[in-house]
Protein backbone atom coordinates (compact mmCIF):
# COMPACT_ATOMS: atom_id res chain seq x y z
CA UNK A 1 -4.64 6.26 -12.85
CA UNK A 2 -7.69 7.86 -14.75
CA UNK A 3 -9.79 4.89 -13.65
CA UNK A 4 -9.12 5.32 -9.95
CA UNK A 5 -9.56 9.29 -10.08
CA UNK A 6 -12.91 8.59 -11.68
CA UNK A 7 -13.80 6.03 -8.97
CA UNK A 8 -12.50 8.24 -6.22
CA UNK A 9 -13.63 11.25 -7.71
CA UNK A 10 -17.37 9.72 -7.02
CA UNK A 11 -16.73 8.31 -3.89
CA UNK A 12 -15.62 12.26 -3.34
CA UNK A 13 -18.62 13.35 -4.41
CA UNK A 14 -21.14 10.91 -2.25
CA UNK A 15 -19.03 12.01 0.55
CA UNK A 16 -19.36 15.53 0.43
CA UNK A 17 -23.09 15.38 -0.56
CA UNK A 18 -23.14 15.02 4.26
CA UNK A 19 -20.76 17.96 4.84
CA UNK A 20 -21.31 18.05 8.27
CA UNK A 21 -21.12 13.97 8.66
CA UNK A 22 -17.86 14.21 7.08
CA UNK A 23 -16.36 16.78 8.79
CA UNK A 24 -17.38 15.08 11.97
CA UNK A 25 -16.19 11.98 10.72
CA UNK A 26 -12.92 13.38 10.03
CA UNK A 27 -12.70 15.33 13.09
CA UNK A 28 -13.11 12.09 15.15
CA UNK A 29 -10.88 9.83 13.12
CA UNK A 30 -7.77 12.43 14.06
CA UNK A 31 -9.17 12.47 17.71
CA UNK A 32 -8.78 9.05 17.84
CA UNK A 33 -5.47 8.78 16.29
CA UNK A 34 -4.29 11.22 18.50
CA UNK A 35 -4.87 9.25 21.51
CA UNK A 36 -1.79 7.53 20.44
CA UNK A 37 0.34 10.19 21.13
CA UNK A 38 -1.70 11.90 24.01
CA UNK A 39 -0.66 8.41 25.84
CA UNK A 40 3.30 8.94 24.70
CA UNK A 41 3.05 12.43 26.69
CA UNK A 42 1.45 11.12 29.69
CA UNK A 43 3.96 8.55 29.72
CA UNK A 44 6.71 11.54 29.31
CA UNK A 45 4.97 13.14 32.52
CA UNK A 46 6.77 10.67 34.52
CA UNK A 47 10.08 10.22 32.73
CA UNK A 48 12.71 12.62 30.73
CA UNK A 49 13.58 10.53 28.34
CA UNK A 50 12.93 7.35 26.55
CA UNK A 51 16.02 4.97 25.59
CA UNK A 52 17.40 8.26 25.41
CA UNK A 53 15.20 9.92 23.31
CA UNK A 54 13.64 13.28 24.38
CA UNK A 55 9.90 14.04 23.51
CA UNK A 56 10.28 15.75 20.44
CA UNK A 57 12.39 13.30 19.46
CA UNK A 58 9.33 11.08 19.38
CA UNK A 59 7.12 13.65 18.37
CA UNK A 60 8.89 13.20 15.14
CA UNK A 61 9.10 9.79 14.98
CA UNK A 62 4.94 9.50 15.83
CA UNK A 63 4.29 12.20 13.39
CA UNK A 64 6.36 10.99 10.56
CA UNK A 65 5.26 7.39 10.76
CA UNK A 66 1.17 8.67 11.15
CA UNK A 67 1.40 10.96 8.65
CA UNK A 68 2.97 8.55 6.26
CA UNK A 69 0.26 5.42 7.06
CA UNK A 70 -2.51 7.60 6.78
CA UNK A 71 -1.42 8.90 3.29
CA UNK A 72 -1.12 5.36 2.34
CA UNK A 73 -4.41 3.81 4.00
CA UNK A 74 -5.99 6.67 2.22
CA UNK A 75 -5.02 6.00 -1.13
CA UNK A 76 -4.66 2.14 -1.00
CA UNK A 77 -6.17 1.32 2.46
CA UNK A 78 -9.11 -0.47 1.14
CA UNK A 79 -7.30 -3.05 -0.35
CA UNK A 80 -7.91 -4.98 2.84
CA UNK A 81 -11.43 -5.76 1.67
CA UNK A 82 -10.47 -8.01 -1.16
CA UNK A 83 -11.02 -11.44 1.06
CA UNK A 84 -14.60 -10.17 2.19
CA UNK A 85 -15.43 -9.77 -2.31
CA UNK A 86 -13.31 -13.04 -3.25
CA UNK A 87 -15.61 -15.04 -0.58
CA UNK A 88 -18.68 -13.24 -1.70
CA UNK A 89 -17.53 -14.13 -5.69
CA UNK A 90 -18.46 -9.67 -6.23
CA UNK A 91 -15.09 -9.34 -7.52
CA UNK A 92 -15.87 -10.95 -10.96
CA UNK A 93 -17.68 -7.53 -11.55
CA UNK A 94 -14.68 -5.63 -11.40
CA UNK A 95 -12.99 -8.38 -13.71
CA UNK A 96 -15.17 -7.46 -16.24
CA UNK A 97 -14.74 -3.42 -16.09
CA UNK A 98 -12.47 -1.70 -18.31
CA UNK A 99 -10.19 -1.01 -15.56
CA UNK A 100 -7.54 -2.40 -13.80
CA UNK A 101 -8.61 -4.33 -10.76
CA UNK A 102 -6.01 -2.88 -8.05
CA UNK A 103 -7.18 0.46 -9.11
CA UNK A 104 -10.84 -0.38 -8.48
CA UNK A 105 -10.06 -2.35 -5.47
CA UNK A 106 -8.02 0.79 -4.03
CA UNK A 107 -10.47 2.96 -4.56
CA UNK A 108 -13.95 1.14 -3.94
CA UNK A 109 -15.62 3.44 -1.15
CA UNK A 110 -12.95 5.85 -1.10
CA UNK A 111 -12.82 6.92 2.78
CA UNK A 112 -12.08 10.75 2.73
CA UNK A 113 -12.55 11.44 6.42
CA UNK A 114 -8.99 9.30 6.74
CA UNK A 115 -7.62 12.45 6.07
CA UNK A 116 -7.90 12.94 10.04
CA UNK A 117 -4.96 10.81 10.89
CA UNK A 118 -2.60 12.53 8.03
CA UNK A 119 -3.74 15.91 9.25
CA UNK A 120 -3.02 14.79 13.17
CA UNK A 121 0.22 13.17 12.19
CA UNK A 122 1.87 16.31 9.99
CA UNK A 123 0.00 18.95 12.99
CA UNK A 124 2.56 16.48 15.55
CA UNK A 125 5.63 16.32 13.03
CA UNK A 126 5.26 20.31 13.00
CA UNK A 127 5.52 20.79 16.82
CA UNK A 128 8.58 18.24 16.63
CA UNK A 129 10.28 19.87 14.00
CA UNK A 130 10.14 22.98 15.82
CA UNK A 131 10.84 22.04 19.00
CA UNK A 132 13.93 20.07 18.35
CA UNK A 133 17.41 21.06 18.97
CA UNK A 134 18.78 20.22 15.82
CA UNK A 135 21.34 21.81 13.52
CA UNK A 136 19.12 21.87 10.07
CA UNK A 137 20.61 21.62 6.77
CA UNK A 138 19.47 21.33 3.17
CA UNK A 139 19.61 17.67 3.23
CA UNK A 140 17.68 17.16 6.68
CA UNK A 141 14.86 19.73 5.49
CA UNK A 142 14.40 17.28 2.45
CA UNK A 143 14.51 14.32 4.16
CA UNK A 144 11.75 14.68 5.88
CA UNK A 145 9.22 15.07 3.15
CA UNK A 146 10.82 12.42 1.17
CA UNK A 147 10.28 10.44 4.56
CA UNK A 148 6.90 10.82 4.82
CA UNK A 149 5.97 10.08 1.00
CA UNK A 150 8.36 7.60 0.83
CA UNK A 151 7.31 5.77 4.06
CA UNK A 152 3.30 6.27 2.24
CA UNK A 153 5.11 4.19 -0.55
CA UNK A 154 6.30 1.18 1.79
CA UNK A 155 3.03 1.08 3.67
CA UNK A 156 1.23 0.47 0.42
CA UNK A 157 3.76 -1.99 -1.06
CA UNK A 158 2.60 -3.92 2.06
CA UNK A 159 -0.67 -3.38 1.37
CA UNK A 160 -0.60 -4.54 -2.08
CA UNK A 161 1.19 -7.51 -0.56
CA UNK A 162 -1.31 -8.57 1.95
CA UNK A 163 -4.43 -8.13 -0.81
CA UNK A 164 -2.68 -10.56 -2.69
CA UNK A 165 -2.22 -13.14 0.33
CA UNK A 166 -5.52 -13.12 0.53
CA UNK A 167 -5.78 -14.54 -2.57
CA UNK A 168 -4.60 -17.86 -1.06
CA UNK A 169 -5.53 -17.48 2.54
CA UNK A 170 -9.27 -16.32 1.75
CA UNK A 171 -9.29 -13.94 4.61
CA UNK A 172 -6.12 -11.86 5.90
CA UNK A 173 -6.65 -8.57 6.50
CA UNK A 174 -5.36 -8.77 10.17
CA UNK A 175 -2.14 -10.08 8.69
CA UNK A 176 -2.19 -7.09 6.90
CA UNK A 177 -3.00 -4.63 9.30
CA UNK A 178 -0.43 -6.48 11.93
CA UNK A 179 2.27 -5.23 9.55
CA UNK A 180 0.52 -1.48 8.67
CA UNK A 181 -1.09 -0.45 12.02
CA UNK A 182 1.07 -2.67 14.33
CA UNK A 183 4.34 -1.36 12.38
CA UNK A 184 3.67 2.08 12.69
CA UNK A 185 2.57 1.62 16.21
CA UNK A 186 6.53 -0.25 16.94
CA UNK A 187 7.95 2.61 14.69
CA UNK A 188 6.53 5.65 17.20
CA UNK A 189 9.09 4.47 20.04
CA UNK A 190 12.69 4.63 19.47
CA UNK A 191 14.41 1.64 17.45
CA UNK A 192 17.06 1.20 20.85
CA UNK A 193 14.32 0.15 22.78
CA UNK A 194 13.89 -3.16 20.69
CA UNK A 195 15.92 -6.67 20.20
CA UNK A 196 18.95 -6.42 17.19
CA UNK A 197 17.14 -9.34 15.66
CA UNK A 198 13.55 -7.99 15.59
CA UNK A 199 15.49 -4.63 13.82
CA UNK A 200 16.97 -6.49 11.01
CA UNK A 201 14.09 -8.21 10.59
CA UNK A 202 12.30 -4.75 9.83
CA UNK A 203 15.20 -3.45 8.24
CA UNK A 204 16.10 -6.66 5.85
CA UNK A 205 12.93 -8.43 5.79
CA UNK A 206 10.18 -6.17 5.44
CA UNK A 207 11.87 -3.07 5.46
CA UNK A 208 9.40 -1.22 7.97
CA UNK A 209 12.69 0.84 9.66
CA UNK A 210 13.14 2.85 6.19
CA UNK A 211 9.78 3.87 6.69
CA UNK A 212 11.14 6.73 9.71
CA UNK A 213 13.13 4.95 11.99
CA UNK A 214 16.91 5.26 9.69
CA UNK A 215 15.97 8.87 8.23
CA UNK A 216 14.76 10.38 11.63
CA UNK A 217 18.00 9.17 12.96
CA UNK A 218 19.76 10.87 10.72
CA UNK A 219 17.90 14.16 11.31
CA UNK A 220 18.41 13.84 14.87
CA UNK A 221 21.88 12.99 14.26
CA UNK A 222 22.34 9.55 16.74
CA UNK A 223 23.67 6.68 15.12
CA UNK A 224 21.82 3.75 14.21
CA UNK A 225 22.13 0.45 16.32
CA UNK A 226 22.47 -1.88 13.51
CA UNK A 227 25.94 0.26 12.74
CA UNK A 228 24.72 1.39 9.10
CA UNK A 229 26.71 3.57 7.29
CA UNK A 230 24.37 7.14 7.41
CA UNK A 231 23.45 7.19 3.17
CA UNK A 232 21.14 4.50 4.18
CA UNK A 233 19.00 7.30 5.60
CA UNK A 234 18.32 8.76 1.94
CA UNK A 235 17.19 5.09 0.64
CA UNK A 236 14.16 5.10 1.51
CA UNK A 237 12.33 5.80 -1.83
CA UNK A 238 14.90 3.25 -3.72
CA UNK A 239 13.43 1.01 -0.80
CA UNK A 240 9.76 1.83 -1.59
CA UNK A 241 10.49 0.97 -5.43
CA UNK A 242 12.48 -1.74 -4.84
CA UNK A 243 9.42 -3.25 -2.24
CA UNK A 244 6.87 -2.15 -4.62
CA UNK A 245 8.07 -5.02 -7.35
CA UNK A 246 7.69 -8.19 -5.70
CA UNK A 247 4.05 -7.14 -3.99
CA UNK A 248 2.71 -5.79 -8.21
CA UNK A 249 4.15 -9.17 -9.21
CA UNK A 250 2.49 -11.14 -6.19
CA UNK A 251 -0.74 -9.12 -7.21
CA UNK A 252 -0.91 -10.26 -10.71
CA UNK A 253 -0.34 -13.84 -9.55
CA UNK A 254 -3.03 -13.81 -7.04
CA UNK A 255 -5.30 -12.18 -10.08
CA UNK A 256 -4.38 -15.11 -12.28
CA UNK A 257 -5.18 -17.48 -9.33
CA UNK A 258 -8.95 -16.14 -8.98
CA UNK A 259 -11.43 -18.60 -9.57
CA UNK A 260 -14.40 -17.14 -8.70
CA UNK A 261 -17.00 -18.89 -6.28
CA UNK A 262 -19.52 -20.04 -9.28
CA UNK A 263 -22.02 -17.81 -7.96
């Protein structure tokens, strides 16, 4: 952890040496993001509800599942570039370096403006949470912290577990992003709206649905449509852990695999 704070702490630095690039940087990355959910309430200018689910309903839902991938893709997000430096043989540098390689690979050019899309996702969870008719008690106004960092935790475990596919497929980052970007995108709408098998496929398989899908449910008190029993809903950071495992084992094994390009 010292290692990546002194890598991001630099990165920090660089970054803030163009105030007024970052700032504008950041200001357009939550613009963008936020296009997302400007199209959800143009959509909800011509219907009441979606699948049953009012819009701050899926204010929440957007909010908790943006907030949570942009915490993630800020702290681990550039692990995606690992197939451009295993091609290009630069990762033997950080090999060498008296720090682990994950933490270098995490936080090698350390993107600070991606702050936007955390910023536009809790600014959208706000307006949900107080706009939504919903009986609040201890355990709801916990969850939904614990969502978001927890969530942050799942996005990265798939993350980690892409940057180490690449490993063996040379170049994956879509792959990756299909499960990051594209899951948060299916996690915005309402989990009725989708096929029973797709849902335990993101619910048993990669486990995408503990992300916001099981604890917003339980928030908004509906019932789930898989018919899981409603302590499921606080699993989410025995999830994370439990994710985190097999992708820090696949890591090491893609590390071990490396055999540079003899460059």
């Amino acid at each position: 952890m010292r290692g990546y704070g002194l890598i991001v702490a630099m990165w920090i630095r660089s970054t803030m040496t163009y105030r007024t690039s970052f700032f504008l940087a950041t200001f357009g990355n939550a613009a963008i993001t936020l296009l997302d959910f400007a199209t959800i309430v143009i959509m909800f200018s011509h219907v009441d509800e979606l699948a049953g689910f009012t819009l701050p309903e899926i204010a929440l839902l957007y909010g908790s599942c943006s907030a949570s991938l942009g915490l993630a893709d800020l702290l681990l997000g550039n692990t995606d570039r690992i197939g451009s430096r295993i091609r290009d043989g630069s990762l033997d540098t950080m090999l060498v370096r008296p720090v682990p390689v994950l933490a270098q690979v995490a936080a090698d050019r350390f993107a600070l403006r991606r702050l936007g899309r955390i910023v536009q996702g809790l600014g959208v969870l706000t307006w949900a949470v107080s706009a939504l008719d919903v009986e609040w008690t201890a355990g709801k106004v916990l969850l939904v912290p614990v969502m978001i960092l927890a969530g942050a935790g799942i996005f990265g475990a798939v993350m980690v577990a892409g940057a180490a596919f690449q490993f063996a497929a040379g170049d994956a980052a879509e792959v990756q992003n299909s499960f990051t970007y594209g899951g948060c995108t299916m996690l915005q709408y309402p989990p009725s709206v989708f096929a029973k098998d797709l849902l335990r496929g993101v619910t048993f398989i990669v486990p995408l649905a503990f992300v916001n899908w099981l604890p917003a449910l339980y928030v908004l008190g509906r019932p789930d449509p898989l018919g899981l029993p409603s302590w499921v809903a606080f699993a989410s950071p025995l999830v994370a852990f439990l994710v985190f495992l097999p992708a820090s084992q696949a890591w090491r094994a893609g590390v071990r695999s490396y055999r540079s390009t003899g460059s």
